[in-house]
C-alpha atoms as a PDB file:
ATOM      1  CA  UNK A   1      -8.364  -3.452   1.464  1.00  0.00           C
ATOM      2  CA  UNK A   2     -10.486  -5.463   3.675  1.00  0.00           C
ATOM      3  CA  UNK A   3     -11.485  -9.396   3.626  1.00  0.00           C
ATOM      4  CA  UNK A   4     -13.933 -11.440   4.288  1.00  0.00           C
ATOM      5  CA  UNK A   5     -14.277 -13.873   7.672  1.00  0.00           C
ATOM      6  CA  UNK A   6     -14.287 -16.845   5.276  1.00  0.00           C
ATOM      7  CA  UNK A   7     -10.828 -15.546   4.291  1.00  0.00           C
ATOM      8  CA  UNK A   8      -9.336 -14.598   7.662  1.00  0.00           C
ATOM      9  CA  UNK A   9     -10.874 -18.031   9.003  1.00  0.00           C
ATOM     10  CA  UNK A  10      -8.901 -20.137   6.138  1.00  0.00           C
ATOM     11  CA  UNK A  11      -5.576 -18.206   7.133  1.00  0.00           C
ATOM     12  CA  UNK A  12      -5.976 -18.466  10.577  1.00  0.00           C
ATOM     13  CA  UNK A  13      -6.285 -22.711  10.394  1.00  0.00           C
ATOM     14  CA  UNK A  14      -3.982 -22.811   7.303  1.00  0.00           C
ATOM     15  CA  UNK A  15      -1.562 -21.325   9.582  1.00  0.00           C
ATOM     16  CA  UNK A  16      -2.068 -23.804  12.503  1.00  0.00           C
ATOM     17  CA  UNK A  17      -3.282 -21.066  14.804  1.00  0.00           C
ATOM     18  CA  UNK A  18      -6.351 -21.401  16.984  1.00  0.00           C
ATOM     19  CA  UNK A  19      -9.993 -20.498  15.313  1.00  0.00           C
ATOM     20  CA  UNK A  20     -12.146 -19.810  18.416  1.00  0.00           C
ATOM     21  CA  UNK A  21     -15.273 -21.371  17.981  1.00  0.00           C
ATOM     22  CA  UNK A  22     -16.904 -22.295  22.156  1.00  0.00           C
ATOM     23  CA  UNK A  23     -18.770 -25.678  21.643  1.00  0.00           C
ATOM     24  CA  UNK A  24     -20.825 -25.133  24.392  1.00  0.00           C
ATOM     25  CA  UNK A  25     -22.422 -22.110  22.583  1.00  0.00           C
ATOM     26  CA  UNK A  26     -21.336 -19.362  24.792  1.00  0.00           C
ATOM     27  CA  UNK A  27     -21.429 -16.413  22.356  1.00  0.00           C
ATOM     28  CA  UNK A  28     -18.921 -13.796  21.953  1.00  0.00           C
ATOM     29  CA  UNK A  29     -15.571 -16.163  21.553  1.00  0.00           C
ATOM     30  CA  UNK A  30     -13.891 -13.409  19.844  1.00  0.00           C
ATOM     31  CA  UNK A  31     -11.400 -13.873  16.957  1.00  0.00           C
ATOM     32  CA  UNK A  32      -8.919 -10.579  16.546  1.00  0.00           C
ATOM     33  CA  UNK A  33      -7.164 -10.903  13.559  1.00  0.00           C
ATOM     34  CA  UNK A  34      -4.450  -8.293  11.796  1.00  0.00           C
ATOM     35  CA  UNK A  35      -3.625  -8.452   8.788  1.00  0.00           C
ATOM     36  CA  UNK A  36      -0.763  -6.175   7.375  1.00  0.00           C
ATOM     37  CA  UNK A  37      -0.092  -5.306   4.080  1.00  0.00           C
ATOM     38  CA  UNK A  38       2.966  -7.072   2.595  1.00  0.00           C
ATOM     39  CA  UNK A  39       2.295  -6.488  -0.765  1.00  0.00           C
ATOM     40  CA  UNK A  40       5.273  -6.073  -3.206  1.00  0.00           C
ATOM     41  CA  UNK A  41       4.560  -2.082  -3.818  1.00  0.00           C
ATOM     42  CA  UNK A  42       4.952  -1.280   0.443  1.00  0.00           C
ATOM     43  CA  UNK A  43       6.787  -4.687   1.932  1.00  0.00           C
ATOM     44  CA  UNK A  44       8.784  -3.704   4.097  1.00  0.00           C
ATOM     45  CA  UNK A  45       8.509   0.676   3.747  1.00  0.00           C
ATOM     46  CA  UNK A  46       7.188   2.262   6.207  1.00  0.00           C
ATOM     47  CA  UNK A  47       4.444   3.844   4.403  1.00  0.00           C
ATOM     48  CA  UNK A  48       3.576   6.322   7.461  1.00  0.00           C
ATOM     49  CA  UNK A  49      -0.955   5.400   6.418  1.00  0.00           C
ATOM     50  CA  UNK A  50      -3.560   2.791   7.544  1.00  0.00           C
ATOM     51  CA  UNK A  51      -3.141   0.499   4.859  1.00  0.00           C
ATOM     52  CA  UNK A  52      -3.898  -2.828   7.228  1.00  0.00           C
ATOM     53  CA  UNK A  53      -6.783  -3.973   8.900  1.00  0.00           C
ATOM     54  CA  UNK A  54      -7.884  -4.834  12.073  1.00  0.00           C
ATOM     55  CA  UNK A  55     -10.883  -7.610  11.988  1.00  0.00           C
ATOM     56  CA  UNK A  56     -12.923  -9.391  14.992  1.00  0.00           C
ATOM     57  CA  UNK A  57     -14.834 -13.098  14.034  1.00  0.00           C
ATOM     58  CA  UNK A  58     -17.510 -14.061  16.351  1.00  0.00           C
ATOM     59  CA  UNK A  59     -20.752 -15.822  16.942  1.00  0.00           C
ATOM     60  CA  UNK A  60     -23.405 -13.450  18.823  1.00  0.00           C
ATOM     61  CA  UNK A  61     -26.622 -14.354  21.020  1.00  0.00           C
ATOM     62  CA  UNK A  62     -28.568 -16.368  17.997  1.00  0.00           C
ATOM     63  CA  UNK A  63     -25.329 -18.559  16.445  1.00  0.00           C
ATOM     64  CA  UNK A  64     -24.860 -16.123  13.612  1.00  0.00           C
ATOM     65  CA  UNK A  65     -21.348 -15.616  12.678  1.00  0.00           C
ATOM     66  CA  UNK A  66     -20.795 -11.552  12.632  1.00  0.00           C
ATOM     67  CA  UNK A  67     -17.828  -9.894  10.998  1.00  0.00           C
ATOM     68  CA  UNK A  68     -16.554  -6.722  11.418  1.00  0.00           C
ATOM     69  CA  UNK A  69     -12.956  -5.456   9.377  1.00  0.00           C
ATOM     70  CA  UNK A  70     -11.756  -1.739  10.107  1.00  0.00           C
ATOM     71  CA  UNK A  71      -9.073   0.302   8.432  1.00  0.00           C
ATOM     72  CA  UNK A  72      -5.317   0.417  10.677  1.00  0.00           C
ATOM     73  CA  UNK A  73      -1.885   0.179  11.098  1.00  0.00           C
ATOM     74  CA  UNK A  74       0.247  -2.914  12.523  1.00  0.00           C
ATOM     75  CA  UNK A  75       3.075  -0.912  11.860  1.00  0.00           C
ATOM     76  CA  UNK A  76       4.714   2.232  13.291  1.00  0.00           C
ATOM     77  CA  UNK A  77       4.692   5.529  11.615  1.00  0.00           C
ATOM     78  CA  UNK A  78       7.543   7.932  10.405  1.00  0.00           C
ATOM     79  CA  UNK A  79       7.981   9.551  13.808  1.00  0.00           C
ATOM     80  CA  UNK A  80       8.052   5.969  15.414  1.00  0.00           C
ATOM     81  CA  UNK A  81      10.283   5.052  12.685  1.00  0.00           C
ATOM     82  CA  UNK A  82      13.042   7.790  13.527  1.00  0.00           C
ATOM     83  CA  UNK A  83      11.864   9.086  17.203  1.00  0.00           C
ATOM     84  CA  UNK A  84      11.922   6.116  18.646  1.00  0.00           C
ATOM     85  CA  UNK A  85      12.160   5.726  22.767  1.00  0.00           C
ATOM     86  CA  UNK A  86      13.746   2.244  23.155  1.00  0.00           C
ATOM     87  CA  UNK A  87      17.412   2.136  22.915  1.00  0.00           C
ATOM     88  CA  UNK A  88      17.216  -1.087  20.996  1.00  0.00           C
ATOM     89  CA  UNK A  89      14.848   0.576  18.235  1.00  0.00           C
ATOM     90  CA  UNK A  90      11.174   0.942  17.253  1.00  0.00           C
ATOM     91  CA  UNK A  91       9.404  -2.120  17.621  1.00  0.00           C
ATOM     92  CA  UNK A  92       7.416  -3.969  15.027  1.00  0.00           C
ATOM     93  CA  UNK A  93       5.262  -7.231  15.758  1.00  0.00           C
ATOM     94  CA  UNK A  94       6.221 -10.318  14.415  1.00  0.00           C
ATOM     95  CA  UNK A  95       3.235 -12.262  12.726  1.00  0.00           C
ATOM     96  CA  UNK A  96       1.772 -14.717  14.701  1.00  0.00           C
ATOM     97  CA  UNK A  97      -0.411 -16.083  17.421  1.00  0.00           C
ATOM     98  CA  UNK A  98      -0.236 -14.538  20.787  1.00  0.00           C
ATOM     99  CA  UNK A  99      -2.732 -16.404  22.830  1.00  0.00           C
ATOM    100  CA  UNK A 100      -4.630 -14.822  26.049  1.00  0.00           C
ATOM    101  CA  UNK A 101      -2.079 -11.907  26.172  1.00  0.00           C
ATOM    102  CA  UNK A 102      -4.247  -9.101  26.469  1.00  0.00           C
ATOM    103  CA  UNK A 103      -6.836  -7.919  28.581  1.00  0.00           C
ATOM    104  CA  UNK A 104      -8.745  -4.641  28.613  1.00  0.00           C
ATOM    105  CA  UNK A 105      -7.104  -2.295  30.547  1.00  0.00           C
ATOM    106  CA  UNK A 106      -6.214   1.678  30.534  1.00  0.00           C
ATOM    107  CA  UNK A 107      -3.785   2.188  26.978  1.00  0.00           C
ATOM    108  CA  UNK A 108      -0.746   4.960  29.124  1.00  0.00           C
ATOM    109  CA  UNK A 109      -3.469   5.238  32.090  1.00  0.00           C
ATOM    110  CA  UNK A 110      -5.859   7.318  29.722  1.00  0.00           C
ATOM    111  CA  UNK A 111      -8.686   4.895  27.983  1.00  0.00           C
ATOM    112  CA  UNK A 112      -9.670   1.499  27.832  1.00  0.00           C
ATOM    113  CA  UNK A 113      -8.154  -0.604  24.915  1.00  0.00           C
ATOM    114  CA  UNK A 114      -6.803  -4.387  24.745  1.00  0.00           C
ATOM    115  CA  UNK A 115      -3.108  -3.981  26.106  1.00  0.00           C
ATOM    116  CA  UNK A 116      -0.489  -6.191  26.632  1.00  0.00           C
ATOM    117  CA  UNK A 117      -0.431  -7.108  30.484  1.00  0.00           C
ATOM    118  CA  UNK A 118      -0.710 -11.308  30.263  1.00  0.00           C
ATOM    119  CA  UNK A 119       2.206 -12.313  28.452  1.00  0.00           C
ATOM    120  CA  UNK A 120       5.214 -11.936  26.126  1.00  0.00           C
ATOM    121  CA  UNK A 121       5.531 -10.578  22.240  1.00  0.00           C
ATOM    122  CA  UNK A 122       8.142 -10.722  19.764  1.00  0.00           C
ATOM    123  CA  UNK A 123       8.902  -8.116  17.934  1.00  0.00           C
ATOM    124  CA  UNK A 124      11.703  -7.145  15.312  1.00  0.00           C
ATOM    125  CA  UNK A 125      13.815  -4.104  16.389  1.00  0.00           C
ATOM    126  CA  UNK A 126      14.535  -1.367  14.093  1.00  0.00           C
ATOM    127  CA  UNK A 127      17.928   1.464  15.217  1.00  0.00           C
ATOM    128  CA  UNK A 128      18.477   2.947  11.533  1.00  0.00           C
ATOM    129  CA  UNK A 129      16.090   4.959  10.911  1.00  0.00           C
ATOM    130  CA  UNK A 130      16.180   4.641   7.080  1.00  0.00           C
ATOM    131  CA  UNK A 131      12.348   4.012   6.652  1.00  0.00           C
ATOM    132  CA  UNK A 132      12.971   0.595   5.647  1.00  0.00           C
ATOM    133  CA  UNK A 133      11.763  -1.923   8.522  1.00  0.00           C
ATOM    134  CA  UNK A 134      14.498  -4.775   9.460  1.00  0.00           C
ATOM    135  CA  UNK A 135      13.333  -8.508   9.854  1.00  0.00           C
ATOM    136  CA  UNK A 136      16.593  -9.872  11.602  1.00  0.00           C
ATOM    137  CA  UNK A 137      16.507  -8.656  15.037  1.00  0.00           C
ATOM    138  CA  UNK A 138      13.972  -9.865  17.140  1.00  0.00           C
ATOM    139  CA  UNK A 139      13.117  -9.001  20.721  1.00  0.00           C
ATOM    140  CA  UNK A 140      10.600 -10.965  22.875  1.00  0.00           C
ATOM    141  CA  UNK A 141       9.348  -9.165  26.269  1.00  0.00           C
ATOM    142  CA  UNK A 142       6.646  -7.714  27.510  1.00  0.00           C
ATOM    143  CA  UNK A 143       6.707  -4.171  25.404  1.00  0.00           C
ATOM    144  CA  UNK A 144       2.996  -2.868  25.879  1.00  0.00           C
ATOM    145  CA  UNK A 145       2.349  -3.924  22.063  1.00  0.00           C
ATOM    146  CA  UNK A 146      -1.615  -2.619  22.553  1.00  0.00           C
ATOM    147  CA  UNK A 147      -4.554  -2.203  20.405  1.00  0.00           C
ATOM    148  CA  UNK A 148      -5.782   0.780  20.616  1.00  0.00           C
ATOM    149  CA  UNK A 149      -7.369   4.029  18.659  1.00  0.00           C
ATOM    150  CA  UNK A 150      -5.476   6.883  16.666  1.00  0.00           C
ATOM    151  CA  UNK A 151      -7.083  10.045  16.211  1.00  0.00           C
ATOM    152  CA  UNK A 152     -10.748  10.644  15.128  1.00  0.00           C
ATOM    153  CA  UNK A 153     -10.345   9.644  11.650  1.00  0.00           C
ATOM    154  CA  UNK A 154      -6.530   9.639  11.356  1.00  0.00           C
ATOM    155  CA  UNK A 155      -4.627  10.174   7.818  1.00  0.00           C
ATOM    156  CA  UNK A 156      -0.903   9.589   8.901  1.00  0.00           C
ATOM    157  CA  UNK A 157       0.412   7.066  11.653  1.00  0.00           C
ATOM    158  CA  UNK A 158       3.464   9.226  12.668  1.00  0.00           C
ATOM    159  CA  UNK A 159       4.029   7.875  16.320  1.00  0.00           C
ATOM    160  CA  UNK A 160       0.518   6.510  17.186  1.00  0.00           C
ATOM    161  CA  UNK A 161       2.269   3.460  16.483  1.00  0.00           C
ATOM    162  CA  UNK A 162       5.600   2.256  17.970  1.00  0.00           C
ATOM    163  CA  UNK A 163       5.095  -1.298  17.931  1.00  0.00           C
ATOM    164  CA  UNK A 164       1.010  -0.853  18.946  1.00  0.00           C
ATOM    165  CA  UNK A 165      -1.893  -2.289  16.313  1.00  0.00           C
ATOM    166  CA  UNK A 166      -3.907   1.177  16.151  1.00  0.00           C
ATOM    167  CA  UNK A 167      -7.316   1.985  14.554  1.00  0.00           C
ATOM    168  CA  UNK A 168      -7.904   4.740  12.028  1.00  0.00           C
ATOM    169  CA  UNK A 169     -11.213   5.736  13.550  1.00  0.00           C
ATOM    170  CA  UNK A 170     -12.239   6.368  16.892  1.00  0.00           C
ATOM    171  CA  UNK A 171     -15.799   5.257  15.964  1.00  0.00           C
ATOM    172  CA  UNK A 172     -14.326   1.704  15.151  1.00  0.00           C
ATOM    173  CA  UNK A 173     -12.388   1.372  17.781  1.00  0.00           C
ATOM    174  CA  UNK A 174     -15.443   1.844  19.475  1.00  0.00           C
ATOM    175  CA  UNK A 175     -17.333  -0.766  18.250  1.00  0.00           C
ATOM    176  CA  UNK A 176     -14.768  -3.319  18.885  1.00  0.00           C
ATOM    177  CA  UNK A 177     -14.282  -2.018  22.295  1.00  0.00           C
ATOM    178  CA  UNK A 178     -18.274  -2.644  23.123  1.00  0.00           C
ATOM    179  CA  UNK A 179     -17.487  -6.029  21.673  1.00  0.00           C
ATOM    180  CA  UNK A 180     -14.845  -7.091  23.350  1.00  0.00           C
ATOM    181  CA  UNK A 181     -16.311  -6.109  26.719  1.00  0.00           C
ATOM    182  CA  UNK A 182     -19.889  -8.278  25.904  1.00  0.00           C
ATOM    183  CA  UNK A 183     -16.770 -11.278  25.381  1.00  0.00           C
ATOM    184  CA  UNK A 184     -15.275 -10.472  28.640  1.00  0.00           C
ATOM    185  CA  UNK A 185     -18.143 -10.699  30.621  1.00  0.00           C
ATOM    186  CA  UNK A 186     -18.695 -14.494  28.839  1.00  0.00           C
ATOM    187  CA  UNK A 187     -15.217 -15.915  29.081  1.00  0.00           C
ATOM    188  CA  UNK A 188     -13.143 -13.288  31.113  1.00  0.00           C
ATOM    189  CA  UNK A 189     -10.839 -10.397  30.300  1.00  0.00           C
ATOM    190  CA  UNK A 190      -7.995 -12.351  28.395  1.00  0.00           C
ATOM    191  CA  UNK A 191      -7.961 -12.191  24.637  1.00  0.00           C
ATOM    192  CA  UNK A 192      -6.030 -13.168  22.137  1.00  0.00           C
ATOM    193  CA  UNK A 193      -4.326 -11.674  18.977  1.00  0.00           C
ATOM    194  CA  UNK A 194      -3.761 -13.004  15.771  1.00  0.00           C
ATOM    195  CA  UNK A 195      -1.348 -11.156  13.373  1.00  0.00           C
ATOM    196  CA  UNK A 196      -1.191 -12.305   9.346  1.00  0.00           C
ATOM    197  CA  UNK A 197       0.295 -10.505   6.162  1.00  0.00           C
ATOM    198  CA  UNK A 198      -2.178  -9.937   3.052  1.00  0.00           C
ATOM    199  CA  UNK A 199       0.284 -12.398   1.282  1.00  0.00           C
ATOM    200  CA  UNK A 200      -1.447 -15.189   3.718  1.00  0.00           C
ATOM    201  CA  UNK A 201      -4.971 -14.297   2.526  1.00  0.00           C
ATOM    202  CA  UNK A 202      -5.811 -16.615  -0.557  1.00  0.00           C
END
């Protein structure tokens, strides 16, 4: 399912987060908002497919609001789940906002994606491995929670994602890359990262 930016925008500000909006008309003051799926059916099972989204709010050259949403994961898949290489357990990002952590930067030295490198995360830990994600243990540190791509068009999540917010689609992953490198050029190469559940979204 995807949303609209009137929606993410309400659920960004109804959560007391920051809506990035420059007032001195600088285009490109990017908005990167997940939103997981917490609906009753999948809350809390890892359900191993892209069924959140990944969604960037902005104002370009002329003042026109642009919107993009794109089909991911914020959580980890079955191999992350049960294959996991921290000793604490798989990681899985709390919702909330984390404010100029990233910055582009090479995802494990191969490609450039948003990564972690400007601040901390917090993240529930998972050691059971009984496909049902925990929500008591949490873990703050600096973890290399990144945004990145999975495969070309990817159907399961498996161990793209241990913790990371990954695209389905190279192609979209793309896009937002091209995006958020016109933003970095404006206001520098920190960003900031947004997580909500669907149950947020009115």
């Amino acid at each position: 399912m995807c949303y609209t930016k009137e929606q993410i925008e309400k659920a960004v500000k109804s959560k007391g987060y920051k809506w990035f909006e420059d007032t001195s008309n600088k285009s490109y003051d990017v908005n990167i908002v997940g939103v997981r799926n917490t609906s009753p059916s999948v809350y809390k099972k890892v359900t191993n497919v892209f069924d959140d989204c990944l969604t960037i709010s902005f104002k370009d050259e002329k003042g026109i609001w642009q919107f993009y949403c794109w089909m991911a994961t914020c959580d980890p898949g079955k191999k992350g789940v049960q294959q996991f290489h921290n000793k604490k357990g798989v990681a899985r990002l709390v919702p909330g906002q984390y404010r100029s952590v990233y910055k582009i930067d090479l995802h494990q030295g191969k490609y450039s994606a948003l990564c972690q490198r400007n601040g901390n995360v917090t993240v529930w830990r998972d050691g059971n491995r009984d496909l049902i994600f925990e929500e008591t243990v949490t873990d703050t540190g600096m973890f290399g929670i990144n945004i990145h791509k999975a495969g070309q068009d990817s159907t399961w999540v498996e161990n793209w994602s241990e913790g990371c917010q990954v695209f389905k689609r190279v192609k979209d992953f793309d896009v937002f890359m091209s995006l958020c490198k016109k933003a970095s050029k404006i206001h520098g190469n920190k960003f900031s990262y947004t997580l909500l559940e669907s149950t947020d979204i009115k």
